[in-house]
C-alpha atoms as a PDB file:
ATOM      1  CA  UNK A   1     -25.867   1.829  -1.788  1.00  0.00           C
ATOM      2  CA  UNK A   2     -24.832  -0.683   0.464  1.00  0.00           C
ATOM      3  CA  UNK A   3     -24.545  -0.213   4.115  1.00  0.00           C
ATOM      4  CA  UNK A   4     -24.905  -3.300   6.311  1.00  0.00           C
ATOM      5  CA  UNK A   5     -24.765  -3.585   9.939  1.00  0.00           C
ATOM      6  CA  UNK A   6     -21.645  -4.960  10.739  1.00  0.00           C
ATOM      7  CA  UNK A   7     -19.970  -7.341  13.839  1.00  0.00           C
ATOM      8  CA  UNK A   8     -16.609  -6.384  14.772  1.00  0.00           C
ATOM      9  CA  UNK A   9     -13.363  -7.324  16.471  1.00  0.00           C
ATOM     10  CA  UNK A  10     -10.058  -8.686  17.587  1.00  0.00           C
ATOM     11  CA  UNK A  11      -8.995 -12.353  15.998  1.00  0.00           C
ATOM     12  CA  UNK A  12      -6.210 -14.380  16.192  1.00  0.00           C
ATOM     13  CA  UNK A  13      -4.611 -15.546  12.599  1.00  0.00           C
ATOM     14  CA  UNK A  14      -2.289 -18.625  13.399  1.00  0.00           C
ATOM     15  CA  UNK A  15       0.915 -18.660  11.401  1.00  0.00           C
ATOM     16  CA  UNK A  16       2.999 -21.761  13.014  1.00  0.00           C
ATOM     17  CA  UNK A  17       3.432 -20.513  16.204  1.00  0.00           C
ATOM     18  CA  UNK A  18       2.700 -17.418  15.422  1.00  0.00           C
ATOM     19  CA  UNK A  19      -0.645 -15.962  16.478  1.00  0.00           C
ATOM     20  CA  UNK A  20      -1.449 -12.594  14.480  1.00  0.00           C
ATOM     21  CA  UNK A  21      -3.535 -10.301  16.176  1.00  0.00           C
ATOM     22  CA  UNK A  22      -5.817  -8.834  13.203  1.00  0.00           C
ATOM     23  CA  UNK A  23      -9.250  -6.229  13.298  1.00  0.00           C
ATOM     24  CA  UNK A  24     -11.832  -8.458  11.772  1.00  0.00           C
ATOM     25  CA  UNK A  25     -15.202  -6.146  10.314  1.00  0.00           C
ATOM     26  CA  UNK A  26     -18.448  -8.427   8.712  1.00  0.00           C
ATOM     27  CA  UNK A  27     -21.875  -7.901   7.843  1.00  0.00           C
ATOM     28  CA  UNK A  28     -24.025  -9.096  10.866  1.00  0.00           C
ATOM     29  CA  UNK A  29     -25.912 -11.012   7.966  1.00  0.00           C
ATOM     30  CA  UNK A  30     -24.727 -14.711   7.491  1.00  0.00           C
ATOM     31  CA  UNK A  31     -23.652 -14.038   3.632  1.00  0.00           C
ATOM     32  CA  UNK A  32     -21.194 -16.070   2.399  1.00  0.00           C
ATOM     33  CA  UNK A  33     -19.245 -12.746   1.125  1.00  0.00           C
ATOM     34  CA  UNK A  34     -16.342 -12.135  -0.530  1.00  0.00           C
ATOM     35  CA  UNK A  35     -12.938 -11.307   1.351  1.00  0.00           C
ATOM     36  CA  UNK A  36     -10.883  -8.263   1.961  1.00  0.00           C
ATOM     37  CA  UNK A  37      -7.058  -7.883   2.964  1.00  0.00           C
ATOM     38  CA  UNK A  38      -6.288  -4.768   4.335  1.00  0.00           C
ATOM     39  CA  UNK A  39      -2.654  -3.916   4.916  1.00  0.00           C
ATOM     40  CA  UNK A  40      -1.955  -1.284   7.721  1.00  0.00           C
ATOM     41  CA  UNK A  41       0.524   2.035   6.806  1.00  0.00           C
ATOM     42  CA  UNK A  42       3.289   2.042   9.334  1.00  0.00           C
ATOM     43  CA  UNK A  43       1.232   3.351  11.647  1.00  0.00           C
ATOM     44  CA  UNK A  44       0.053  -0.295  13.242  1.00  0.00           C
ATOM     45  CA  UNK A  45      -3.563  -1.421  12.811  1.00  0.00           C
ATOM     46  CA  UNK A  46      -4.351   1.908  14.033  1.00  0.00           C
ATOM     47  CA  UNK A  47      -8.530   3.849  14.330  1.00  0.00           C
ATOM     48  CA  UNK A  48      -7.489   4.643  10.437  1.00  0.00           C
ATOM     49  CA  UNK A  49      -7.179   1.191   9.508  1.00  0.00           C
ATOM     50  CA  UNK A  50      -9.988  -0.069  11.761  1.00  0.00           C
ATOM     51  CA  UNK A  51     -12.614   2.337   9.784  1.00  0.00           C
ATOM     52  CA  UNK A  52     -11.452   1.338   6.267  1.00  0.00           C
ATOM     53  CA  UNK A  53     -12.015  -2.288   7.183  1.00  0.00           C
ATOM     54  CA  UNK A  54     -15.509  -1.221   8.343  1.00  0.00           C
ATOM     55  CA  UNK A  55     -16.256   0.685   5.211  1.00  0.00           C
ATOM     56  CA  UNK A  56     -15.254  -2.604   2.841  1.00  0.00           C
ATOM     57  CA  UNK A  57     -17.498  -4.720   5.065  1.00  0.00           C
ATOM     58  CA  UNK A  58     -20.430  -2.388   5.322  1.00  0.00           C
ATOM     59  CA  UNK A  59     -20.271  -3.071   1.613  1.00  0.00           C
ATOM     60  CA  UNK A  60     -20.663  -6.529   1.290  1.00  0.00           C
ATOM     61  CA  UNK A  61     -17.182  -8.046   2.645  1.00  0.00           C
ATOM     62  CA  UNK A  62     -15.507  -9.848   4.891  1.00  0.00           C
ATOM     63  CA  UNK A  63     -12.899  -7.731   6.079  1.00  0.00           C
ATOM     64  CA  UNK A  64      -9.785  -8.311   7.883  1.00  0.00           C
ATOM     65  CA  UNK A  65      -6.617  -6.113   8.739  1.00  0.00           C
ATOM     66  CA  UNK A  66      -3.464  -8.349  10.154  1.00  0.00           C
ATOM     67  CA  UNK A  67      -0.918  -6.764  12.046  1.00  0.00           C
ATOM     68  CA  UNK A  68       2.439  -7.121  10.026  1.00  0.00           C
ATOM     69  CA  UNK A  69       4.748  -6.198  13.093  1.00  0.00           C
ATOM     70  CA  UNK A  70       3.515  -9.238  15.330  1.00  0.00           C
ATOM     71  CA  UNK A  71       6.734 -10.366  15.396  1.00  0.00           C
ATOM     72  CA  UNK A  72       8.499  -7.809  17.161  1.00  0.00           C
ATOM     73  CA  UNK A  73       5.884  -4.935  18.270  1.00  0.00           C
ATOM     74  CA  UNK A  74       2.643  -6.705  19.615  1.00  0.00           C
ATOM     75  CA  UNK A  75      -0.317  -4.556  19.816  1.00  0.00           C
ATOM     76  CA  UNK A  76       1.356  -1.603  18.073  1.00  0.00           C
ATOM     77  CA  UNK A  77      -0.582   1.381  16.652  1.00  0.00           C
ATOM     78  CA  UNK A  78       0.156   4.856  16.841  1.00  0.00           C
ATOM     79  CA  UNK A  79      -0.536   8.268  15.291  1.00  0.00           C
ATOM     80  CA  UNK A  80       1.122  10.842  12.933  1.00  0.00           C
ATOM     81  CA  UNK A  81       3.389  12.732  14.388  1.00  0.00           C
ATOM     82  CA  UNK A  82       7.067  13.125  13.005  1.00  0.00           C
ATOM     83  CA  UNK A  83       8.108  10.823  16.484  1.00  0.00           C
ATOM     84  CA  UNK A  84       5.737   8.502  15.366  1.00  0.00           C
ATOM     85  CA  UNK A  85       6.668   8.297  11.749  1.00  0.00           C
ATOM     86  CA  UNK A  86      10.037   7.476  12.707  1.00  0.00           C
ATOM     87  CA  UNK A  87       8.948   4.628  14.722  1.00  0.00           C
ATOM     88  CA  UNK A  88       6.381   3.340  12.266  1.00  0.00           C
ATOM     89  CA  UNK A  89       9.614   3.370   9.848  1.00  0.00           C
ATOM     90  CA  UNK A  90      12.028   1.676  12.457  1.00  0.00           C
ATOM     91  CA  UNK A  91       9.524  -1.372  12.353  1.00  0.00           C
ATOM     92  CA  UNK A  92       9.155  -1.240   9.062  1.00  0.00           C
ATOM     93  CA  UNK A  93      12.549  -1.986   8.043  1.00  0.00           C
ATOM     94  CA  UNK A  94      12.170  -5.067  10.401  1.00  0.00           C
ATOM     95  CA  UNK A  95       9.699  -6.877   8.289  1.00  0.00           C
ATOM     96  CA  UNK A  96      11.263  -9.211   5.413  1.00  0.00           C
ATOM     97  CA  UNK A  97       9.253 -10.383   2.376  1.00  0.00           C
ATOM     98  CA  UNK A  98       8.958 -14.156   3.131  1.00  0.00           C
ATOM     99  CA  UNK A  99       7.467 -13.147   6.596  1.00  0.00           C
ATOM    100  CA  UNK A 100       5.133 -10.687   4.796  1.00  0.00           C
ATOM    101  CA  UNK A 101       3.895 -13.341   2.433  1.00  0.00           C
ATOM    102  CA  UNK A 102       3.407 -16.198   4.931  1.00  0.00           C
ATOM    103  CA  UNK A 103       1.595 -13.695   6.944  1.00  0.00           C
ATOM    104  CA  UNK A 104      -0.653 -13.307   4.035  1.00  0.00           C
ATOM    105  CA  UNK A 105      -1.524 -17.059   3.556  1.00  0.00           C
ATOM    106  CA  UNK A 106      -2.471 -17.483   7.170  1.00  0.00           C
ATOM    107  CA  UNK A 107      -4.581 -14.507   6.501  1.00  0.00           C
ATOM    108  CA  UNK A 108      -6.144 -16.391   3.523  1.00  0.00           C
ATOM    109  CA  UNK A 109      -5.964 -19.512   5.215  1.00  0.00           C
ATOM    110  CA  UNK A 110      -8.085 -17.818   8.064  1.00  0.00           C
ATOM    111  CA  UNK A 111     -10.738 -16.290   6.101  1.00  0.00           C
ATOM    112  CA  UNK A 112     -11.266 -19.812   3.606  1.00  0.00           C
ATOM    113  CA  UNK A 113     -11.802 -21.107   7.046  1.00  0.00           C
ATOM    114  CA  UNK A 114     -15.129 -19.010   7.889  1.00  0.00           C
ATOM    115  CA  UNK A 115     -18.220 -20.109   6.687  1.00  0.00           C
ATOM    116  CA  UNK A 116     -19.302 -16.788   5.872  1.00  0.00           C
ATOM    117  CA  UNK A 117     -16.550 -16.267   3.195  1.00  0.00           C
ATOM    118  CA  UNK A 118     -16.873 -16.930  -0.341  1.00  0.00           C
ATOM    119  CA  UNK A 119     -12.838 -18.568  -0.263  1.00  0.00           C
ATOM    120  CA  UNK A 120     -12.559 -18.381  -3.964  1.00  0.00           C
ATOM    121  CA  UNK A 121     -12.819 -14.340  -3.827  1.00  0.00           C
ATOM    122  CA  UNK A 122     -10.299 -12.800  -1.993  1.00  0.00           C
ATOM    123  CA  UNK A 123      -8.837  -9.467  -2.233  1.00  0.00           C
ATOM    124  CA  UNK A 124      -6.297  -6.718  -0.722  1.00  0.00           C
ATOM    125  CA  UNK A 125      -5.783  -3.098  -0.052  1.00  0.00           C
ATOM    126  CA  UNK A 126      -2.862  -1.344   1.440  1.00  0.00           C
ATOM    127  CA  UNK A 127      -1.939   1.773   2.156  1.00  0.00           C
ATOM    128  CA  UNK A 128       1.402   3.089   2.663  1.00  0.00           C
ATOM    129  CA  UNK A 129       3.838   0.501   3.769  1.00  0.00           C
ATOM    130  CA  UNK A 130       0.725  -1.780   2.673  1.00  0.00           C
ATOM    131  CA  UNK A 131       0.543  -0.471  -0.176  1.00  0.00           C
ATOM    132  CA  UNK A 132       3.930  -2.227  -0.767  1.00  0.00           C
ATOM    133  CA  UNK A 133       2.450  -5.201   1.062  1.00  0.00           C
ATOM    134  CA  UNK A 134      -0.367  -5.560  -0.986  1.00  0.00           C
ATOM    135  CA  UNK A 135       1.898  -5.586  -4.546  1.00  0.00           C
ATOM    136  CA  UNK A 136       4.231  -7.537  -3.074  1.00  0.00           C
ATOM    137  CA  UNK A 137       1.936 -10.243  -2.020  1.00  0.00           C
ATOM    138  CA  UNK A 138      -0.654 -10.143  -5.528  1.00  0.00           C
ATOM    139  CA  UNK A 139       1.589 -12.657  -6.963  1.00  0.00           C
ATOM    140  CA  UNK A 140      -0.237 -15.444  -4.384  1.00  0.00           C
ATOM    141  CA  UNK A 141      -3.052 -17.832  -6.390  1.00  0.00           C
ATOM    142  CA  UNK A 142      -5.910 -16.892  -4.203  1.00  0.00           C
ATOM    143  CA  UNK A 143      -5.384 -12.959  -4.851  1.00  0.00           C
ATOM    144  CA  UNK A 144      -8.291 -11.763  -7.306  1.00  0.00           C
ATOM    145  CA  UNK A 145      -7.783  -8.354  -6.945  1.00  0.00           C
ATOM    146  CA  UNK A 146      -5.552  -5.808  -5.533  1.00  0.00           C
ATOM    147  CA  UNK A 147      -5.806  -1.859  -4.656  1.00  0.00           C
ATOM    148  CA  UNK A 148      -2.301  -0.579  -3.581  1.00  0.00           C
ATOM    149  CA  UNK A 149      -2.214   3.037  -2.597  1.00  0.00           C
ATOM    150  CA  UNK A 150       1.048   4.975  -2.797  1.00  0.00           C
ATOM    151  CA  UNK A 151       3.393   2.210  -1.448  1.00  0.00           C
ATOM    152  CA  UNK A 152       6.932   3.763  -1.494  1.00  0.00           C
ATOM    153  CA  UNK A 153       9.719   1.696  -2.551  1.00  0.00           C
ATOM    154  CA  UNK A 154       7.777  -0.878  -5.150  1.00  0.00           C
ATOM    155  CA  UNK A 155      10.494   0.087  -7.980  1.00  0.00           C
ATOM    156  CA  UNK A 156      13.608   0.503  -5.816  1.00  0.00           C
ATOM    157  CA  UNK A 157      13.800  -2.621  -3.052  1.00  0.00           C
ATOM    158  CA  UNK A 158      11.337  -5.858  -1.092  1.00  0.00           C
ATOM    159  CA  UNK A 159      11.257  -5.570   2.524  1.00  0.00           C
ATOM    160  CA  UNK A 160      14.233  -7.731   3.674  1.00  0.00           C
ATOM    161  CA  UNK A 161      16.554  -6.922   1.273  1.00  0.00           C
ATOM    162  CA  UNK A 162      16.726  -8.344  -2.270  1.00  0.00           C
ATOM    163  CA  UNK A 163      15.702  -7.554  -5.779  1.00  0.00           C
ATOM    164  CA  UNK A 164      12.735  -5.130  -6.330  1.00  0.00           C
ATOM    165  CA  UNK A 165       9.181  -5.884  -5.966  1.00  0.00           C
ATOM    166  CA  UNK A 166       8.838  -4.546  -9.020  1.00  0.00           C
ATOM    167  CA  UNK A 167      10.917  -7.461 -10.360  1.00  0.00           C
ATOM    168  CA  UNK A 168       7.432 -10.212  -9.423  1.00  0.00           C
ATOM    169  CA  UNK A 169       4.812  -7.764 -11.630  1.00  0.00           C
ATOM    170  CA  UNK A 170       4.917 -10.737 -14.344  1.00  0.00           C
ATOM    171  CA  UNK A 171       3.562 -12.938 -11.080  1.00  0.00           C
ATOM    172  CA  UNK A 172       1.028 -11.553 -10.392  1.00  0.00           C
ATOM    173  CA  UNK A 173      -2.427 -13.387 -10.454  1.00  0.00           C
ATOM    174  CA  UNK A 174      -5.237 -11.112 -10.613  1.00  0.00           C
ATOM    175  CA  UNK A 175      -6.507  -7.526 -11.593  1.00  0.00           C
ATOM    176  CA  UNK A 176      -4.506  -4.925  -9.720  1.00  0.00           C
ATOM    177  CA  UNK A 177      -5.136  -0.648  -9.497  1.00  0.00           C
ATOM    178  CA  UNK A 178      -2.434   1.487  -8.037  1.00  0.00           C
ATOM    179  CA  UNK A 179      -3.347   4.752  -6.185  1.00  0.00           C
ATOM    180  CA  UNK A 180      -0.237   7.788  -6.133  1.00  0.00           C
ATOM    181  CA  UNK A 181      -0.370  11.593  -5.454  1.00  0.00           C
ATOM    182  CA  UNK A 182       1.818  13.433  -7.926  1.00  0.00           C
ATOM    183  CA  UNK A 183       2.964  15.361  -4.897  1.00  0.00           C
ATOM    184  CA  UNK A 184       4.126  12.386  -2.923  1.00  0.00           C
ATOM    185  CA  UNK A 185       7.634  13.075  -2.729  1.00  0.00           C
ATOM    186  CA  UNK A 186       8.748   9.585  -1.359  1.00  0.00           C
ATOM    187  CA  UNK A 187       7.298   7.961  -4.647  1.00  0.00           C
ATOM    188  CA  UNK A 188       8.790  10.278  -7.603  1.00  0.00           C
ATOM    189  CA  UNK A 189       6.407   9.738 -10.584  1.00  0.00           C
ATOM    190  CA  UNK A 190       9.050   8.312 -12.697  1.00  0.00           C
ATOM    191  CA  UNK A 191       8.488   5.533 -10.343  1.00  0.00           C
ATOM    192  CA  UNK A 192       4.620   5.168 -10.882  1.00  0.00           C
ATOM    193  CA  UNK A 193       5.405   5.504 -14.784  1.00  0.00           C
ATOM    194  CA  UNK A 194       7.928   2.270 -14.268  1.00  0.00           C
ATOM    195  CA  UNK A 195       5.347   0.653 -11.893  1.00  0.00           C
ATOM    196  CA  UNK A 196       3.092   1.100 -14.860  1.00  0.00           C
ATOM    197  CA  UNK A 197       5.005  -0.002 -17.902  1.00  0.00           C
ATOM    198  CA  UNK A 198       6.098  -3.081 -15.401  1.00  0.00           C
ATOM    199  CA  UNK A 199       2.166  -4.067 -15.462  1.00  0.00           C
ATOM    200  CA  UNK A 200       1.528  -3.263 -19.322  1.00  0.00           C
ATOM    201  CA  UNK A 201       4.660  -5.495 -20.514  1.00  0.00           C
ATOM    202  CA  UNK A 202       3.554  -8.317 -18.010  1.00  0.00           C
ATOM    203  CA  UNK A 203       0.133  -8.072 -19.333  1.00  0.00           C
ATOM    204  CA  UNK A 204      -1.285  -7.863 -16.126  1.00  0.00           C
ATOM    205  CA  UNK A 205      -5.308  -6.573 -15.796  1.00  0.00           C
ATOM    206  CA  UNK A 206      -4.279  -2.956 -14.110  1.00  0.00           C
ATOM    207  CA  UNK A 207      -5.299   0.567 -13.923  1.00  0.00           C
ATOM    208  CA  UNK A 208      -3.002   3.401 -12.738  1.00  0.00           C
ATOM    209  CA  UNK A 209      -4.570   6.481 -10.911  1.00  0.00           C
ATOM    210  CA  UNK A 210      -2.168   9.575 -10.311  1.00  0.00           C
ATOM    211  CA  UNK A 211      -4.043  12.589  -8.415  1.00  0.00           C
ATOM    212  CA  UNK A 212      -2.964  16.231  -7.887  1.00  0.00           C
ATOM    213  CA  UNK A 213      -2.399  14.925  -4.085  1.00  0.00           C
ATOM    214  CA  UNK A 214       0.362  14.368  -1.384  1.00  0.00           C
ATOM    215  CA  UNK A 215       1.271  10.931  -0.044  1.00  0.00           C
ATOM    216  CA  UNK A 216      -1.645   9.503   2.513  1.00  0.00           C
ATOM    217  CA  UNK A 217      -4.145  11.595   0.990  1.00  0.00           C
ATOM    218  CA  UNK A 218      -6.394   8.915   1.426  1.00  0.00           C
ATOM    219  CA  UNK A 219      -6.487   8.742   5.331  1.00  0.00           C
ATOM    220  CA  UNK A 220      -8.695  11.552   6.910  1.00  0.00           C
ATOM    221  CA  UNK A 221      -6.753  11.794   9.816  1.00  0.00           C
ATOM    222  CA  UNK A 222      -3.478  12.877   8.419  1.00  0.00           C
ATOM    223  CA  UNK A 223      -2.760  16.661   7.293  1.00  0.00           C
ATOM    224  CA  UNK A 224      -2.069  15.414   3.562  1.00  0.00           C
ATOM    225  CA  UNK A 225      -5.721  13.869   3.496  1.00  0.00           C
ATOM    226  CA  UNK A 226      -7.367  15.036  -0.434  1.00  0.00           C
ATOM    227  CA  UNK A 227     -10.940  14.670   0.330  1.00  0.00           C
ATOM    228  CA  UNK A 228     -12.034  14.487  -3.856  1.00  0.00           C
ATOM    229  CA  UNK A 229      -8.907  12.469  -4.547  1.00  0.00           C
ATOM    230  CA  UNK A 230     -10.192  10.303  -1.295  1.00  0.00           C
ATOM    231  CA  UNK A 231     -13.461   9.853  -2.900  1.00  0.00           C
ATOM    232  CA  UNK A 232     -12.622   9.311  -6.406  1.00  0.00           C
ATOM    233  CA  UNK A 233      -9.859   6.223  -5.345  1.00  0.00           C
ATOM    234  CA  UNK A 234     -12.407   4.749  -3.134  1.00  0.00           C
ATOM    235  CA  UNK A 235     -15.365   5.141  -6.047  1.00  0.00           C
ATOM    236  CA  UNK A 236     -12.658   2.887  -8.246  1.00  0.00           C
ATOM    237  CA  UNK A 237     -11.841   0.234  -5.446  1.00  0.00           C
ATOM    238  CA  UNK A 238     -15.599  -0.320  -5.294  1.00  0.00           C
ATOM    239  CA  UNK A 239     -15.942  -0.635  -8.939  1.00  0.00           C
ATOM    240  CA  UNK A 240     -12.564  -3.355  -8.673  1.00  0.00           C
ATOM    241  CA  UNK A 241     -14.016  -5.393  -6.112  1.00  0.00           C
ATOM    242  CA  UNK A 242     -17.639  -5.673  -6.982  1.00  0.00           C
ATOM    243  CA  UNK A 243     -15.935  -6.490 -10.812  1.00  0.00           C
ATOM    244  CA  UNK A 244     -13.529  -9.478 -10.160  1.00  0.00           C
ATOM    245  CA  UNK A 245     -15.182 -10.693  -6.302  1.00  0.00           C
ATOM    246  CA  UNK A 246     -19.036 -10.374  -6.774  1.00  0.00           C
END
C-alpha cells in the first residue's frame, strides 16, 4: 500500500486578480502524478481538510485544497461547534456558482502548470459544502473523476441562486461516486434517490453509496464521524481514482 513521503504547504492559485490561498500535499518523489481537487466543508481549509489532502498524496497524487471563501473571508478555518457552523453557513451562502467554477479552472490551470502533474488526470473530492462544489463543478472538460460526499442542496438549489445543480448531471464529463448517510437529515434520501436517477438517465459513469451514518461521518474530528462507513467510502475513492487517473 502506498505511502510516500510527502512535501507540503501554502500556494497561491491566481484567478485574475484574485490570488487563492490553497494547502498543496505531493509526494517528495518527482512523479509526474495525477491530480486531486479537494473541496473544503464550510469549515475553511481547516486540520480536517489539510489531512485528507495528505492522505490522497501519500497515495500517489498531487493534491491541492483551494479556499472557496477567498473572496470575502481570507485565511478562514474554524471548528465544529454550533457558533461555528453558523458561520461556516453565513459564508457559504456568499459563494455563487460562476465564482465556484472559475475558482476551479485556476485550480486546474495551477496544477497543468507543475511539472510534476500528469495535466490530463485530474480529479475532485468534496465534502460537505464541497461536496456540492465538487458536483457542481464535474461538468468542466478536464474533470476525470469525482467523489462528492453528502453535499446538501444538489437537488434543491446552485450556490448563487438559480436552477438546481442537479439540473447540469447530463454535463458532466467523467466518472462520478456520491457518498450520503441515511441519517443525514439535511440531505433526505429521496434526494440521493433523485441525485441517482439524475445520473442513470444522463448516462453518466456513477456509483451511489448510502451508509447507516449521519452527515460528516467521514471527518474524524466531528461527533457524527462512522469510522467503518469512513473506511469503506475511502476504500471506493481509492478504487475511483487509481481506475480513471492511473
Amino acid at each position: 500500500m502506498p505511502n510516500l513521503s510527502l512535501s507540503t504547504g501554502w500556494v497561491k492559485v491566481a484567478n485574475g486578480d484574485l490570488q487563492i490561498d490553497a494547502y498543496l500535499a505531493q509526494p517528495e518523489t518527482s512523479g509526474p502524478w495525477p491530480a486531486v481537487i479537494v473541496f473544503q466543508e464550510i469549515f475553511g481549509v481547516n486540520h480536517h481538510i489539510r489531512d485528507v489532502a495528505e492522505r490522497i498524496a501519500r497515495e500517489g497524487y498531487v493534491a491541492i485544497a483551494p479556499a472557496i471563501y477567498q473572496r470575502f473571508a481570507p485565511g478562514f478555518e474554524t471548528g465544529y461547534t454550533p457558533a461555528d457552523i453558523d458561520l461556516g453557513r453565513r459564508y457559504k451562502d456568499q459563494t455563487t456558482a460562476a465564482e465556484l467554477v472559475s475558482d476551479t479552472q485556476a485550480t486546474i490551470a495551477y496544477l497543468q502548470g507543475l511539472p510534476q502533474v500528469k495535466s490530463a488526470a485530474i480529479a475532485t473530492i468534496g465534502f460537505c459544502f464541497g461536496g456540492h462544489v465538487s458536483y457542481l463543478v464535474a461538468t468542466l472538460p478536464e474533470i476525470k473523476a469525482t467523489a462528492a460526499f453528502y453535499g446538501a442542496g444538489i437537488a434543491t438549489m446552485t450556490p448563487g441562486g438559480g436552477a438546481a445543480t442537479i439540473n447540469c448531471t447530463p454535463n458532466i464529463a467523467g466518472t462520478l461516486y456520491a457518498f450520503f448517510g441515511e441519517q443525514d437529515a439535511s440531505i433526505p434520501l429521496g434526494q440521493v434517490d433523485q441525485i441517482e436517477a439524475a445520473l442513470t438517465a444522463a448516462q453518466i459513469p456513477h456509483r451511489v453509496f448510502r451508509y447507516p451514518a449521519d452527515h460528516g461521518f467521514f471527518c474524524d474530528q466531528r461527533g457524527s464521524y462512522q469510522a467503518e462507513a469512513a473506511q469503506a467510502a475511502w476504500a471506493e475513492v481509492k478504487r475511483l481514482f487509481k481506475a480513471t487517473l492511473e
